[in-house]
C-alpha atoms as a PDB file:
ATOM      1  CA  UNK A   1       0.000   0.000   0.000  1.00  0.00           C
ATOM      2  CA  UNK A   2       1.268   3.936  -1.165  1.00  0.00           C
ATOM      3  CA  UNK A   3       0.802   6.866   0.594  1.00  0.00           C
ATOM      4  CA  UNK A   4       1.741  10.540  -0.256  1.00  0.00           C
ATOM      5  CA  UNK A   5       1.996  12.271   2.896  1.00  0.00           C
ATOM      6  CA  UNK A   6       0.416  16.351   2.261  1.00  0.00           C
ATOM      7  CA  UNK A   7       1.658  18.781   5.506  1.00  0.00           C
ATOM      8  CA  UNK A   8       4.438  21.749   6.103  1.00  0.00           C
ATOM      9  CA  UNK A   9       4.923  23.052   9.290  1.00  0.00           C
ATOM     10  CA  UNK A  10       6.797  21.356  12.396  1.00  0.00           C
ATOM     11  CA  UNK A  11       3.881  19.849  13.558  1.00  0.00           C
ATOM     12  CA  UNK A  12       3.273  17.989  10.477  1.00  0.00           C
ATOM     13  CA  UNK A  13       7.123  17.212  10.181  1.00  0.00           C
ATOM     14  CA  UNK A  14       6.521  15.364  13.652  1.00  0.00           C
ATOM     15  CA  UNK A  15       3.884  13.028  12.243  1.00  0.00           C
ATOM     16  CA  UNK A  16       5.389  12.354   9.083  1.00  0.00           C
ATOM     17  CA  UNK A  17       8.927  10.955  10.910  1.00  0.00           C
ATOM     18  CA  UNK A  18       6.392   8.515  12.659  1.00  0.00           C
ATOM     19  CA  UNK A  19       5.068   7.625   9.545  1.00  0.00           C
ATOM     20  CA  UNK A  20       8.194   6.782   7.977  1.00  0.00           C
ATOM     21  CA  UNK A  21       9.815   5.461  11.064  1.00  0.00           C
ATOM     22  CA  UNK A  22       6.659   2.632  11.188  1.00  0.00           C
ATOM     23  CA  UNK A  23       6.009   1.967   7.406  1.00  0.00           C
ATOM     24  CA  UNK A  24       7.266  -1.456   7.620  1.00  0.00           C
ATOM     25  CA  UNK A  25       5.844  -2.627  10.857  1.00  0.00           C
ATOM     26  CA  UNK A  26       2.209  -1.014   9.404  1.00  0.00           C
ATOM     27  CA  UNK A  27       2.689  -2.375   5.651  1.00  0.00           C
ATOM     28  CA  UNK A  28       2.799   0.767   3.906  1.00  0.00           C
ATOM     29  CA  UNK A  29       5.144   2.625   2.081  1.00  0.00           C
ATOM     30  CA  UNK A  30       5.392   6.491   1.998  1.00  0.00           C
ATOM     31  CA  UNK A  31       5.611   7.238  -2.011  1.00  0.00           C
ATOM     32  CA  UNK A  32       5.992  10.909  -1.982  1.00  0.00           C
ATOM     33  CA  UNK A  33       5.526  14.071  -0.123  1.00  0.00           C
ATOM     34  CA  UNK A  34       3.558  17.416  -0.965  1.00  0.00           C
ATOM     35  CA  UNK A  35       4.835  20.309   0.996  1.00  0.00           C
ATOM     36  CA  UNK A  36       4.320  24.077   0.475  1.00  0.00           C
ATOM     37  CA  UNK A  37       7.125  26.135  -1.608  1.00  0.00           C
ATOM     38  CA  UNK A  38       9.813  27.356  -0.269  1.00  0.00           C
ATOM     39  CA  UNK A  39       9.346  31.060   1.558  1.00  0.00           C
ATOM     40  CA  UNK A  40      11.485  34.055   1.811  1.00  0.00           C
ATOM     41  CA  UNK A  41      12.529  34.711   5.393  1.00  0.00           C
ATOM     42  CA  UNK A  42      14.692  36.745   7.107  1.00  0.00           C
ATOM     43  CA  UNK A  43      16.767  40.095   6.355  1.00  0.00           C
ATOM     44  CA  UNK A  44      18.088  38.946   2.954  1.00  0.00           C
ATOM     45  CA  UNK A  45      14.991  36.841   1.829  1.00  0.00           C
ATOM     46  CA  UNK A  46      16.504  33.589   1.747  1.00  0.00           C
ATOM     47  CA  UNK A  47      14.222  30.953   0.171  1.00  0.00           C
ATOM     48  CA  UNK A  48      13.574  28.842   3.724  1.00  0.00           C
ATOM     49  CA  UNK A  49      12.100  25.571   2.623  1.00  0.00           C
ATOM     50  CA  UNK A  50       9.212  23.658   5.192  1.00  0.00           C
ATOM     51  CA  UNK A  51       9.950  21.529   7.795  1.00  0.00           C
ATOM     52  CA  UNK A  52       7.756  18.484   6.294  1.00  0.00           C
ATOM     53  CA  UNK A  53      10.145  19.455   2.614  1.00  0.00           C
ATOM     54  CA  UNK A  54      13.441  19.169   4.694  1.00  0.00           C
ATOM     55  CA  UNK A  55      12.476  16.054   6.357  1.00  0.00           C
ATOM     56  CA  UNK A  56      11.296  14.367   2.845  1.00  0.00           C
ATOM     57  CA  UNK A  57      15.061  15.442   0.943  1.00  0.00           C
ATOM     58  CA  UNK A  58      16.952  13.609   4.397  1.00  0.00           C
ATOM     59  CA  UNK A  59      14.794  10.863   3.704  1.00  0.00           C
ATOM     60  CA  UNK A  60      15.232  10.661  -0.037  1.00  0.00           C
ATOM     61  CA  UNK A  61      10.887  10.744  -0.769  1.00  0.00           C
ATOM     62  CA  UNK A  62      10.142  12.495  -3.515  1.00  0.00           C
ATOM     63  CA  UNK A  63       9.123  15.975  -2.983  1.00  0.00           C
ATOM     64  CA  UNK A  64       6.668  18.498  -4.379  1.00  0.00           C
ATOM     65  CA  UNK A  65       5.768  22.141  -3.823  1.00  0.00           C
ATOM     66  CA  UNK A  66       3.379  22.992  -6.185  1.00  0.00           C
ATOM     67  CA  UNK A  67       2.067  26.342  -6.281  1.00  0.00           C
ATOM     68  CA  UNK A  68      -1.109  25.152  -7.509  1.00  0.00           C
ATOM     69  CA  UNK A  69      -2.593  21.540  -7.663  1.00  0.00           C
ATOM     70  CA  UNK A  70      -3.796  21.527 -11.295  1.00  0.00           C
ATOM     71  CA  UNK A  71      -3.089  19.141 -14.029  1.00  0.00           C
ATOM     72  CA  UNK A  72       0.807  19.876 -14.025  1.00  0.00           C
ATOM     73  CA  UNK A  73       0.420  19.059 -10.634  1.00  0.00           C
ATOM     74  CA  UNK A  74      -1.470  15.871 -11.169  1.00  0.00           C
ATOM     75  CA  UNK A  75       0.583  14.971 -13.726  1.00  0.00           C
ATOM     76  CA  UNK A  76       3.212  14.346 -11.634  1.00  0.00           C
ATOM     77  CA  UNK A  77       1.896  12.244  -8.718  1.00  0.00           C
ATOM     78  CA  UNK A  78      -0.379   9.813 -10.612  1.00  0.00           C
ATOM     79  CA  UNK A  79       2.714   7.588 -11.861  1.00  0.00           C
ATOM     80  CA  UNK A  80       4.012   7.397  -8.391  1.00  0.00           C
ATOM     81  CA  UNK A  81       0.526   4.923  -7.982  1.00  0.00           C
ATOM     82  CA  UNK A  82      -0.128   6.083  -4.609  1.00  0.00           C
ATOM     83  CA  UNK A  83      -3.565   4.370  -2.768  1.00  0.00           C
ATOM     84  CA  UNK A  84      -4.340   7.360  -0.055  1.00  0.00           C
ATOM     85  CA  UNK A  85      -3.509  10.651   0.409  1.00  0.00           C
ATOM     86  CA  UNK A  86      -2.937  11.584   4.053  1.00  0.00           C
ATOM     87  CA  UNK A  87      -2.886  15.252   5.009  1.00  0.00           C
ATOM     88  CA  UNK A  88      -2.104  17.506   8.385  1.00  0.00           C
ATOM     89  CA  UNK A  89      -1.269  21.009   8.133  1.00  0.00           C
ATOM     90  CA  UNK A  90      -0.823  21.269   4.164  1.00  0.00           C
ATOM     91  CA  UNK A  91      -2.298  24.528   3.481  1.00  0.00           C
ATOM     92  CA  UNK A  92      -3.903  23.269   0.573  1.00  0.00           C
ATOM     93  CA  UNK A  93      -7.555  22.826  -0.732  1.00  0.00           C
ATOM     94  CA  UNK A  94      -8.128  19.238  -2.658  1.00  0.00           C
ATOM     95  CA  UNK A  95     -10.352  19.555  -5.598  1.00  0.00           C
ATOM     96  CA  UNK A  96     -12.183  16.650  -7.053  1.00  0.00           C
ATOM     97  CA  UNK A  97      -9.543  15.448  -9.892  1.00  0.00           C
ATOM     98  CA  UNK A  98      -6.705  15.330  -7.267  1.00  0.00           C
ATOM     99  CA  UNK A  99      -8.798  13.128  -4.691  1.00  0.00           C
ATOM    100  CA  UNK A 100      -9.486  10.699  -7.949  1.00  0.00           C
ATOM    101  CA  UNK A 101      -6.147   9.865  -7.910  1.00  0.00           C
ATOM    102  CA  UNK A 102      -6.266   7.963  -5.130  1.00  0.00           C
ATOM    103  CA  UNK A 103      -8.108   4.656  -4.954  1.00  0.00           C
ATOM    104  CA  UNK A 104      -8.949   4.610  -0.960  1.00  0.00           C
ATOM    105  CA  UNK A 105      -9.351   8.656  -1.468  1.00  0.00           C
ATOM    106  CA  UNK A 106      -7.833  10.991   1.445  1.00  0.00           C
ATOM    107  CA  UNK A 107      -7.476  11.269   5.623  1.00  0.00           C
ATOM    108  CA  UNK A 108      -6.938  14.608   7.043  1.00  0.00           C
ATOM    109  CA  UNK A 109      -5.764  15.078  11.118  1.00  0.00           C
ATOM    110  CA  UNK A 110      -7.218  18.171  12.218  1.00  0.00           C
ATOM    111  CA  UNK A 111      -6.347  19.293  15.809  1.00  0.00           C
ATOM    112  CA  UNK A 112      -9.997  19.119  17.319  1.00  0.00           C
ATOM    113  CA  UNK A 113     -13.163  17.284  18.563  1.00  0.00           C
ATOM    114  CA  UNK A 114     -15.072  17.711  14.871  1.00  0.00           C
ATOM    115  CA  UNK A 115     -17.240  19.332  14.247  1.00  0.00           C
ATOM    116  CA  UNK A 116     -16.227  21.972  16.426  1.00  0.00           C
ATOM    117  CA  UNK A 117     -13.739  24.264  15.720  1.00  0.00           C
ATOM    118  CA  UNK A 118     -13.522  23.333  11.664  1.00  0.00           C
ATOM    119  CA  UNK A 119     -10.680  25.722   9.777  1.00  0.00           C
ATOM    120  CA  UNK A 120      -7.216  26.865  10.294  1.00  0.00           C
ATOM    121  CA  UNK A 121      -6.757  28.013  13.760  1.00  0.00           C
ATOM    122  CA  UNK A 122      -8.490  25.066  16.252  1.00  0.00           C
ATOM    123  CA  UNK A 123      -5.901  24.791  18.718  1.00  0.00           C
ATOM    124  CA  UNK A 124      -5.717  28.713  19.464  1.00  0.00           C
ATOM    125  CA  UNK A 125      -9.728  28.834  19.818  1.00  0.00           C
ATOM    126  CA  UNK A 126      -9.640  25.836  22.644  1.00  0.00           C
ATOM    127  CA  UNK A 127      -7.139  27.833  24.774  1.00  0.00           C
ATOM    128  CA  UNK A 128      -8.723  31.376  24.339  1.00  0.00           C
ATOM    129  CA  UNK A 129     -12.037  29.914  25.161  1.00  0.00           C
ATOM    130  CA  UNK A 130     -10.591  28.061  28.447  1.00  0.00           C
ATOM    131  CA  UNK A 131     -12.394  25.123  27.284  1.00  0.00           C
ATOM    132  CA  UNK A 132     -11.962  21.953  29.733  1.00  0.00           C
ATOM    133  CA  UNK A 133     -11.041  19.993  26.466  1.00  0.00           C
ATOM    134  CA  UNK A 134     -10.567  19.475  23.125  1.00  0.00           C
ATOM    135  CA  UNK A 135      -8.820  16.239  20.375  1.00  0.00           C
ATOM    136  CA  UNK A 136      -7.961  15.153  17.757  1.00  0.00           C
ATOM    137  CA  UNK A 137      -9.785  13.487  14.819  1.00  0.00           C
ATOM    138  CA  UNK A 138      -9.002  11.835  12.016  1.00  0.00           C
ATOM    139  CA  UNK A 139     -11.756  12.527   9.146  1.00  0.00           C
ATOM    140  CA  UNK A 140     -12.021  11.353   5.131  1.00  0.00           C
ATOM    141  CA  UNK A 141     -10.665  14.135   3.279  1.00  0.00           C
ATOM    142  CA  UNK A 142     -13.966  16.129   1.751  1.00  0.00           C
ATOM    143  CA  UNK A 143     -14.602  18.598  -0.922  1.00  0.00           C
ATOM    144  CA  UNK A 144     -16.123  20.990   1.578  1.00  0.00           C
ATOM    145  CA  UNK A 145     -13.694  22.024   4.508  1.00  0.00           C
ATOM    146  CA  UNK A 146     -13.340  19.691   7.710  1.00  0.00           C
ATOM    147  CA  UNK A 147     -16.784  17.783   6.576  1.00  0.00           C
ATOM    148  CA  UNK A 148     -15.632  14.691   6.008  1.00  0.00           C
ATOM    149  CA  UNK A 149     -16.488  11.422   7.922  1.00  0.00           C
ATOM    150  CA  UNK A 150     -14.996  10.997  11.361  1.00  0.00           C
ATOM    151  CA  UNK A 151     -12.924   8.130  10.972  1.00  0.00           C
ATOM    152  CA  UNK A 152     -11.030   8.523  14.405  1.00  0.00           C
ATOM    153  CA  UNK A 153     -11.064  10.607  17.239  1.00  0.00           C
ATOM    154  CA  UNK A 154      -9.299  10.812  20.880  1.00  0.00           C
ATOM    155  CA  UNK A 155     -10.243  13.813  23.516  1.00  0.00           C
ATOM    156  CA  UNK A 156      -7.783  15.253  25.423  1.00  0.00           C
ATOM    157  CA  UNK A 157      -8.243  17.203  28.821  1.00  0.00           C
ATOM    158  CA  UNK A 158      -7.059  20.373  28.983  1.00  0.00           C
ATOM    159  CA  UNK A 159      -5.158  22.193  32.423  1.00  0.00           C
ATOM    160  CA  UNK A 160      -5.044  25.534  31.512  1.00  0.00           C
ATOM    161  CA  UNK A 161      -1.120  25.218  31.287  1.00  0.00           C
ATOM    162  CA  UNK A 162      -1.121  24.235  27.623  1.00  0.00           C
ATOM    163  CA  UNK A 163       0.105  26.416  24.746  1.00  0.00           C
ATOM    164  CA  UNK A 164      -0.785  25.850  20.967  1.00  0.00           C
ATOM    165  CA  UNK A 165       2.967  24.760  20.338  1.00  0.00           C
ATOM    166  CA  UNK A 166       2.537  21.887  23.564  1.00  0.00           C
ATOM    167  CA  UNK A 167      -1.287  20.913  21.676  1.00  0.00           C
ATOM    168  CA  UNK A 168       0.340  21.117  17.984  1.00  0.00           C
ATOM    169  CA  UNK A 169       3.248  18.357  18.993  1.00  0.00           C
ATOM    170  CA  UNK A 170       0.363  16.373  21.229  1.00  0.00           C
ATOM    171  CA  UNK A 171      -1.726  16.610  17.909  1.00  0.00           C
ATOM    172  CA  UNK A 172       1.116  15.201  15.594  1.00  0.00           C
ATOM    173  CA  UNK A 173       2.319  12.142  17.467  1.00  0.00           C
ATOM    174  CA  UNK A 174      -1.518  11.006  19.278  1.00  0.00           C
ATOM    175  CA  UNK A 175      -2.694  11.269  15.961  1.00  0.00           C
ATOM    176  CA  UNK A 176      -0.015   9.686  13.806  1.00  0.00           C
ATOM    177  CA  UNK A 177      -0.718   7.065  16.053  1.00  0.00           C
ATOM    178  CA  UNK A 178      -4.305   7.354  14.732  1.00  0.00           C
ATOM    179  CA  UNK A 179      -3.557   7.602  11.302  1.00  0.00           C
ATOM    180  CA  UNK A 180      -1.408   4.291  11.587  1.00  0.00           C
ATOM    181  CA  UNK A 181      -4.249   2.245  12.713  1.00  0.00           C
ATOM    182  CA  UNK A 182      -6.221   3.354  10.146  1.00  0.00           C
ATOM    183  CA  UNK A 183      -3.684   2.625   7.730  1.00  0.00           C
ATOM    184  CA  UNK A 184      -3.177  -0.480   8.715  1.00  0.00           C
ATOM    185  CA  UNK A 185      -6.653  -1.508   8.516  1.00  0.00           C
ATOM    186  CA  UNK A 186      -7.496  -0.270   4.970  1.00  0.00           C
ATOM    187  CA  UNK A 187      -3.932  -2.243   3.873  1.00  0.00           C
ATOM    188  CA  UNK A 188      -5.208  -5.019   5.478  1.00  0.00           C
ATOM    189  CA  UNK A 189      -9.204  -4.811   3.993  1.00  0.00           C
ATOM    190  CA  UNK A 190      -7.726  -2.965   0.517  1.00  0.00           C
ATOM    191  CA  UNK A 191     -10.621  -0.104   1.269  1.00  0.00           C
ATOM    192  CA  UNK A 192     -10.699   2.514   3.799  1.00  0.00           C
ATOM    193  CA  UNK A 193     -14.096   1.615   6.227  1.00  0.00           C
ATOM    194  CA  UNK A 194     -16.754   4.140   6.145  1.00  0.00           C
ATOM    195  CA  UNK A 195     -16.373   6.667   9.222  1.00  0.00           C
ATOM    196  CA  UNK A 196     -19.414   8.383  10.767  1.00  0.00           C
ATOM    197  CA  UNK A 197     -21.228  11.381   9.668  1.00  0.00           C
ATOM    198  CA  UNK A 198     -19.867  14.580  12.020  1.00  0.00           C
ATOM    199  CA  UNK A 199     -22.612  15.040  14.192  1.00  0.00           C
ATOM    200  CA  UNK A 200     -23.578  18.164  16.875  1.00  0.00           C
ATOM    201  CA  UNK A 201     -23.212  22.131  16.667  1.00  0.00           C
ATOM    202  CA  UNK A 202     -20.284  23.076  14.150  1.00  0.00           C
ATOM    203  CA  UNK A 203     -18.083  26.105  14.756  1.00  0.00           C
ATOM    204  CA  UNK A 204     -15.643  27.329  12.632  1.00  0.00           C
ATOM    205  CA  UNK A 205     -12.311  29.347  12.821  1.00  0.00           C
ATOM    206  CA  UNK A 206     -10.560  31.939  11.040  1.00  0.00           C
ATOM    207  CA  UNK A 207      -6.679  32.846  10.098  1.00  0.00           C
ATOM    208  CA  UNK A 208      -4.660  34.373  13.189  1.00  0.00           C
ATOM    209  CA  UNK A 209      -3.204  37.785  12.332  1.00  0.00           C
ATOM    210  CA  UNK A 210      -0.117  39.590  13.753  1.00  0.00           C
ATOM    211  CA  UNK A 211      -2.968  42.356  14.655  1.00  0.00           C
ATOM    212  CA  UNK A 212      -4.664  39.797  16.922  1.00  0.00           C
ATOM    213  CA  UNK A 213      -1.745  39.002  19.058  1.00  0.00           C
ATOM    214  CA  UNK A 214      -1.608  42.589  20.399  1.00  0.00           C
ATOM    215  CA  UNK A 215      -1.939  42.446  24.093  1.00  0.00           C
ATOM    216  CA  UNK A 216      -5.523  44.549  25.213  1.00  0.00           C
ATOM    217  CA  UNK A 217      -4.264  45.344  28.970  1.00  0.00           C
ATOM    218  CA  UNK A 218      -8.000  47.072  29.603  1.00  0.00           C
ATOM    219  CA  UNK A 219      -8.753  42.783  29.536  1.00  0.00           C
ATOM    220  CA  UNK A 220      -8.911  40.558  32.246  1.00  0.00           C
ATOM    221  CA  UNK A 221      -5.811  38.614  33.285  1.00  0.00           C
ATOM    222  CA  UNK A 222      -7.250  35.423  32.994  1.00  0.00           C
ATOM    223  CA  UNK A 223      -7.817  36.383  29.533  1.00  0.00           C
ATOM    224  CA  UNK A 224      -4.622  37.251  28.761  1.00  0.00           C
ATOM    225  CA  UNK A 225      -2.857  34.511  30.149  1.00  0.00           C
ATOM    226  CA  UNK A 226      -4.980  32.197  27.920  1.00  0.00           C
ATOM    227  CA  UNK A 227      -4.331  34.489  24.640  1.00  0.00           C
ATOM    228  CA  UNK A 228      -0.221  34.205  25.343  1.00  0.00           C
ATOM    229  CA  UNK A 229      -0.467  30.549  25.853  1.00  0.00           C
ATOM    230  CA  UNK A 230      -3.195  30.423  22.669  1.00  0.00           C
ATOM    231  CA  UNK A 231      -0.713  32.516  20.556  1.00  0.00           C
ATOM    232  CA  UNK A 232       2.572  31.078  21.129  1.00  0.00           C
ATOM    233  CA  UNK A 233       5.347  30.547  19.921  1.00  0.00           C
ATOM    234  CA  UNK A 234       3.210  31.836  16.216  1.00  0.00           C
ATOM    235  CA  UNK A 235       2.211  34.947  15.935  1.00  0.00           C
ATOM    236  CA  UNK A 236       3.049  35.531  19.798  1.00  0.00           C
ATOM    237  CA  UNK A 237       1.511  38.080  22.082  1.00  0.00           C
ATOM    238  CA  UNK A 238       3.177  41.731  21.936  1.00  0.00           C
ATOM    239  CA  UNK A 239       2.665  45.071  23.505  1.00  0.00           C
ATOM    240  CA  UNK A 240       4.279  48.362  23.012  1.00  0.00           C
ATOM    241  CA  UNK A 241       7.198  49.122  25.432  1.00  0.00           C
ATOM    242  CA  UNK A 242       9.420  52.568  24.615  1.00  0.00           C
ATOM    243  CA  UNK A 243       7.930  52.619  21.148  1.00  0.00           C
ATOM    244  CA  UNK A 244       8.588  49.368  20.017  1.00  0.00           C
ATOM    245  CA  UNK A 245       7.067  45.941  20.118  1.00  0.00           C
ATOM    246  CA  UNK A 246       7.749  43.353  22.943  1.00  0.00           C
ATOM    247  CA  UNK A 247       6.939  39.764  22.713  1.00  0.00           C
ATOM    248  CA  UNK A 248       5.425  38.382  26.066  1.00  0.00           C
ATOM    249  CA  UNK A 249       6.018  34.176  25.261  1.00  0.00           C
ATOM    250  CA  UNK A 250       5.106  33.135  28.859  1.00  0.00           C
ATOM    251  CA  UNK A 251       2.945  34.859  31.641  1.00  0.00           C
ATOM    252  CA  UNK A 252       0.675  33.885  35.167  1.00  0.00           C
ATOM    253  CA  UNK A 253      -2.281  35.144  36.771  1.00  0.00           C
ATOM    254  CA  UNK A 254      -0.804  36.316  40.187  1.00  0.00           C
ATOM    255  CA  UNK A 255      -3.311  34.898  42.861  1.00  0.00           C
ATOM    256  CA  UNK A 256      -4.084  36.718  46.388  1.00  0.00           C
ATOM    257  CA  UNK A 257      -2.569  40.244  45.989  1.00  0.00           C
ATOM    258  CA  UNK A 258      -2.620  42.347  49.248  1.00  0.00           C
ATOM    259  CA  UNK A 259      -2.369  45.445  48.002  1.00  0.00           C
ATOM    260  CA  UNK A 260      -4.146  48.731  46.181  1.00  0.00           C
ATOM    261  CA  UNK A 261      -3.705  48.642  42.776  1.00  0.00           C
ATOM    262  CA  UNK A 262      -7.088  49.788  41.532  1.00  0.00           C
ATOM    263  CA  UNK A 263      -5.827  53.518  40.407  1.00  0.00           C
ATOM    264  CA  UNK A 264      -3.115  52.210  38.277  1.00  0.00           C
ATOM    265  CA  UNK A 265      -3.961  52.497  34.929  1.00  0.00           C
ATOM    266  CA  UNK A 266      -4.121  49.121  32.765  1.00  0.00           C
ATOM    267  CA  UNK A 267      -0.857  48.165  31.303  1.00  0.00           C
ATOM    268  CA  UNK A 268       1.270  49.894  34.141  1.00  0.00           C
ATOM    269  CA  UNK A 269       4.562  47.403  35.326  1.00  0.00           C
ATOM    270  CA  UNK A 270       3.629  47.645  39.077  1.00  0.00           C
ATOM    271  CA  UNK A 271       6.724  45.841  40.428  1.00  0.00           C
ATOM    272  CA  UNK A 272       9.443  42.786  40.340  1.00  0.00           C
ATOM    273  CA  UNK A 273       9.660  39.711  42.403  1.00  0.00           C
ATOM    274  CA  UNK A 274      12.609  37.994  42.119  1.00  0.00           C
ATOM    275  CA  UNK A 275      10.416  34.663  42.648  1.00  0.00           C
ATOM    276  CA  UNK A 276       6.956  35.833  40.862  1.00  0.00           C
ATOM    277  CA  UNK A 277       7.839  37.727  38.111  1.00  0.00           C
ATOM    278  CA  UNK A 278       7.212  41.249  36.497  1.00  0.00           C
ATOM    279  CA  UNK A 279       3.591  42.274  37.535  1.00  0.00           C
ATOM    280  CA  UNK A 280       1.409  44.196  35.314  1.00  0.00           C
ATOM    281  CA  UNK A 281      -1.846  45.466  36.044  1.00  0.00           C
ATOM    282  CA  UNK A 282      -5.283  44.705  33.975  1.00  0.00           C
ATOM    283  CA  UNK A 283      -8.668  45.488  33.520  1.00  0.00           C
ATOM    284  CA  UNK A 284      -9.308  42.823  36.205  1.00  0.00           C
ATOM    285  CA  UNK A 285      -5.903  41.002  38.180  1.00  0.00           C
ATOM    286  CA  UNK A 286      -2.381  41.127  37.960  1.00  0.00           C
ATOM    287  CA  UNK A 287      -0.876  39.430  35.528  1.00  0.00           C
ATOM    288  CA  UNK A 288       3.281  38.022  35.966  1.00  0.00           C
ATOM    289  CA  UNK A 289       5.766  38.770  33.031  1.00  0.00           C
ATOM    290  CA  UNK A 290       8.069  35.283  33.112  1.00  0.00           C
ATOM    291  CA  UNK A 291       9.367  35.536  29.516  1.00  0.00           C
ATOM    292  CA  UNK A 292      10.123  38.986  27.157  1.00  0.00           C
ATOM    293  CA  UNK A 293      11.589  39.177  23.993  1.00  0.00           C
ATOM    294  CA  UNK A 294      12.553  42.703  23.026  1.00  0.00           C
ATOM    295  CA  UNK A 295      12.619  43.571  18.866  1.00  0.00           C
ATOM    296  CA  UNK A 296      15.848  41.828  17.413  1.00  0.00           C
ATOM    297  CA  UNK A 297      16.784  40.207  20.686  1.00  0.00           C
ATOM    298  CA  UNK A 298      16.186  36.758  22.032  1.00  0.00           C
ATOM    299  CA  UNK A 299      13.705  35.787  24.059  1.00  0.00           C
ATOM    300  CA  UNK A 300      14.735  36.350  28.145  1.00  0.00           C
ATOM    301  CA  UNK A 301      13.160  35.188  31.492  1.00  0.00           C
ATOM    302  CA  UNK A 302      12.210  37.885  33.856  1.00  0.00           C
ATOM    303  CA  UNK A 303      15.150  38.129  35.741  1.00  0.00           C
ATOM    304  CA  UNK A 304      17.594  38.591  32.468  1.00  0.00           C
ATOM    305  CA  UNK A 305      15.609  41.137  31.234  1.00  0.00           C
ATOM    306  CA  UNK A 306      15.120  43.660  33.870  1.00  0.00           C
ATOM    307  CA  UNK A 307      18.948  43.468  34.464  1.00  0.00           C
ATOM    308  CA  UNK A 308      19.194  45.129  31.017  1.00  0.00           C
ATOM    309  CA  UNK A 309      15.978  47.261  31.853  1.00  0.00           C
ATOM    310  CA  UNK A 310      16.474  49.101  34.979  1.00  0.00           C
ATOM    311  CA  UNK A 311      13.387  51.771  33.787  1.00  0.00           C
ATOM    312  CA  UNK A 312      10.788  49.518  33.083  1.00  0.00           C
ATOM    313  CA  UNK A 313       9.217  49.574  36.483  1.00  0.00           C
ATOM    314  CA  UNK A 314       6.442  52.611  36.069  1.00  0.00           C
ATOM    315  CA  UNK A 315       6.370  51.783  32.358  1.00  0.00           C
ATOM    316  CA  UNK A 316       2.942  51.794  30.917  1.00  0.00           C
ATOM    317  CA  UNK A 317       2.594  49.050  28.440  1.00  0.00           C
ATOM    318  CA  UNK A 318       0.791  49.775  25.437  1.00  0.00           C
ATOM    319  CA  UNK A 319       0.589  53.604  25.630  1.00  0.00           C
ATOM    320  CA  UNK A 320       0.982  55.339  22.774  1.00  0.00           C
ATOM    321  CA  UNK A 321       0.803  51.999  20.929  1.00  0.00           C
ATOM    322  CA  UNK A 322       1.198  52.917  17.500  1.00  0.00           C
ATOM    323  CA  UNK A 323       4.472  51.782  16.344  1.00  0.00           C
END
């Protein structure tokens, strides 16, 4: 039995090493690999390719980027005879001709408890929501998006610790496991078994912008806790500090605080503890500062970074936040 393997980011690069790394002990054989093109990155543009594209060249699988997946496109993979197209984190819409290449049709892993949360951005939405838990689900690959048949599915519960990066790498190895059973059974049978109609309230999600990662200090704490952990390590969470961003990458609701802070406006740096953090004031709670990352620096725990910013005690974050 042939698969081509469709993903691009890390996440996907995870699951695809398990797929290769079991092919022989789940009689199958990973024919090829679609990943996105190459992207231009950094101060002098270089063409960066993805993660799934650099793990196909180690491994010697063909590769391809295509731009578009048209009849060039199809072209190309029919020869390589493949029975099922498996998918995570391509970036890609299927059409009807492509599917038809493929005998036992397609799988897609998307990172929650269909039929909730459909789209591009599932992972984020369970965190910002605080919901008490989300999954993963394997579904037949459809023509309309995250429709398909649930073929597998395993629920996770959620602690309120987890970031989308922590969910992501859950995602790709609970649900390569997943995707291995189910491969195994349709080389087994020769045909993929019918999964079960997506049933319940659907939601949907939309594309995460650089725009929505800016920190609102006028919210809650608890919210913003849950939109650093929701929005990390991609776009991450930034505020405006001396007229330039800041990246916030980890944070903490500080519990059972003593004293006054009600005056202080939202977004003022209250104090340091050398144990607790750099507190920051909200609409509602004070929320701990446990990882910065200034413009063009690296990332820094509390303690490194107010050694280089003696002056950021009385700071207002976010005023004057146009940059």
């Amino acid at each position: 039995m042939k698969i081509i393997y469709a993903g691009s980011p890390e996440a996907a690069k995870e699951t695809l090493q398990i797929l290769i790394e079991n092919q022989n002990k789940y009689g199958f054989e990973v024919a090829g690999v679609l990943s996105n093109p190459p992207s231009a990155q950094g101060r002098h543009k270089e063409l960066i390719n993805t993660p799934v594209a650099n793990l196909a060249l180690e491994n010697n699988l063909p590769l391809f980027t295509f731009e578009h997946l048209d009849s060039a496109a199809r072209e190309q993979i029919l020869p390589l005879g493949a029975d099922l197209l498996v998918c995570f984190a391509y970036g890609h819409i299927f059409g009807p001709k492509f599917l038809e290449m493929f005998k036992m049709g397609g799988i897609n892993l998307h990172p929650s408890l269909l039929p909730k949360y459909r789209g591009c951005t599932p992972i984020p939405a369970a965190i910002l929501n605080r919901d008490k838990e989300t999954g993963f689900t394997v579904q037949r690959l459809s023509l309309k998006m995250d429709e398909g048949e649930i073929l597998a599915q395993k629920k996770v519960i959620l602690n309120g610790t987890e970031t989308a990066d922590s969910l992501l790498h859950d995602a790709a190895v609970e649900g390569a496991q997943l995707i291995l059973d189910i491969i195994r059974e349709a080389s087994v049978k020769g045909k993929l078994e019918k999964g079960v109609s997506q049933k319940g309230d659907s939601s949907y999600t939309v594309q995460i912008t650089k725009e929505d990662a800016r920190i609102n200090w006028n919210n809650c704490a608890v919210d913003i806790e849950a939109k650093i952990r929701a929005y990390y390590s991609e776009p991450c969470c930034w505020t405006i500090y001396e007229g330039q961003p800041l990246k916030i990458h980890q944070s903490k609701v500080v519990e059972n605080i003593t004293d006054d802070y009600e005056a202080e406006p939202s977004g003022k740096v209250l104090l340091f503890s050398k144990s607790e953090g750099i507190f920051v004031k909200t609409g509602n709670g004070i929320l701990s500062l446990l990882t910065l990352q200034k413009q063009g620096k690296k990332a820094m725990n509390y303690k490194d970074f107010m050694n280089g910013a003696r002056d950021f005690i009385g700071t207002v974050l976010g005023a004057n936040d146009e940059i």
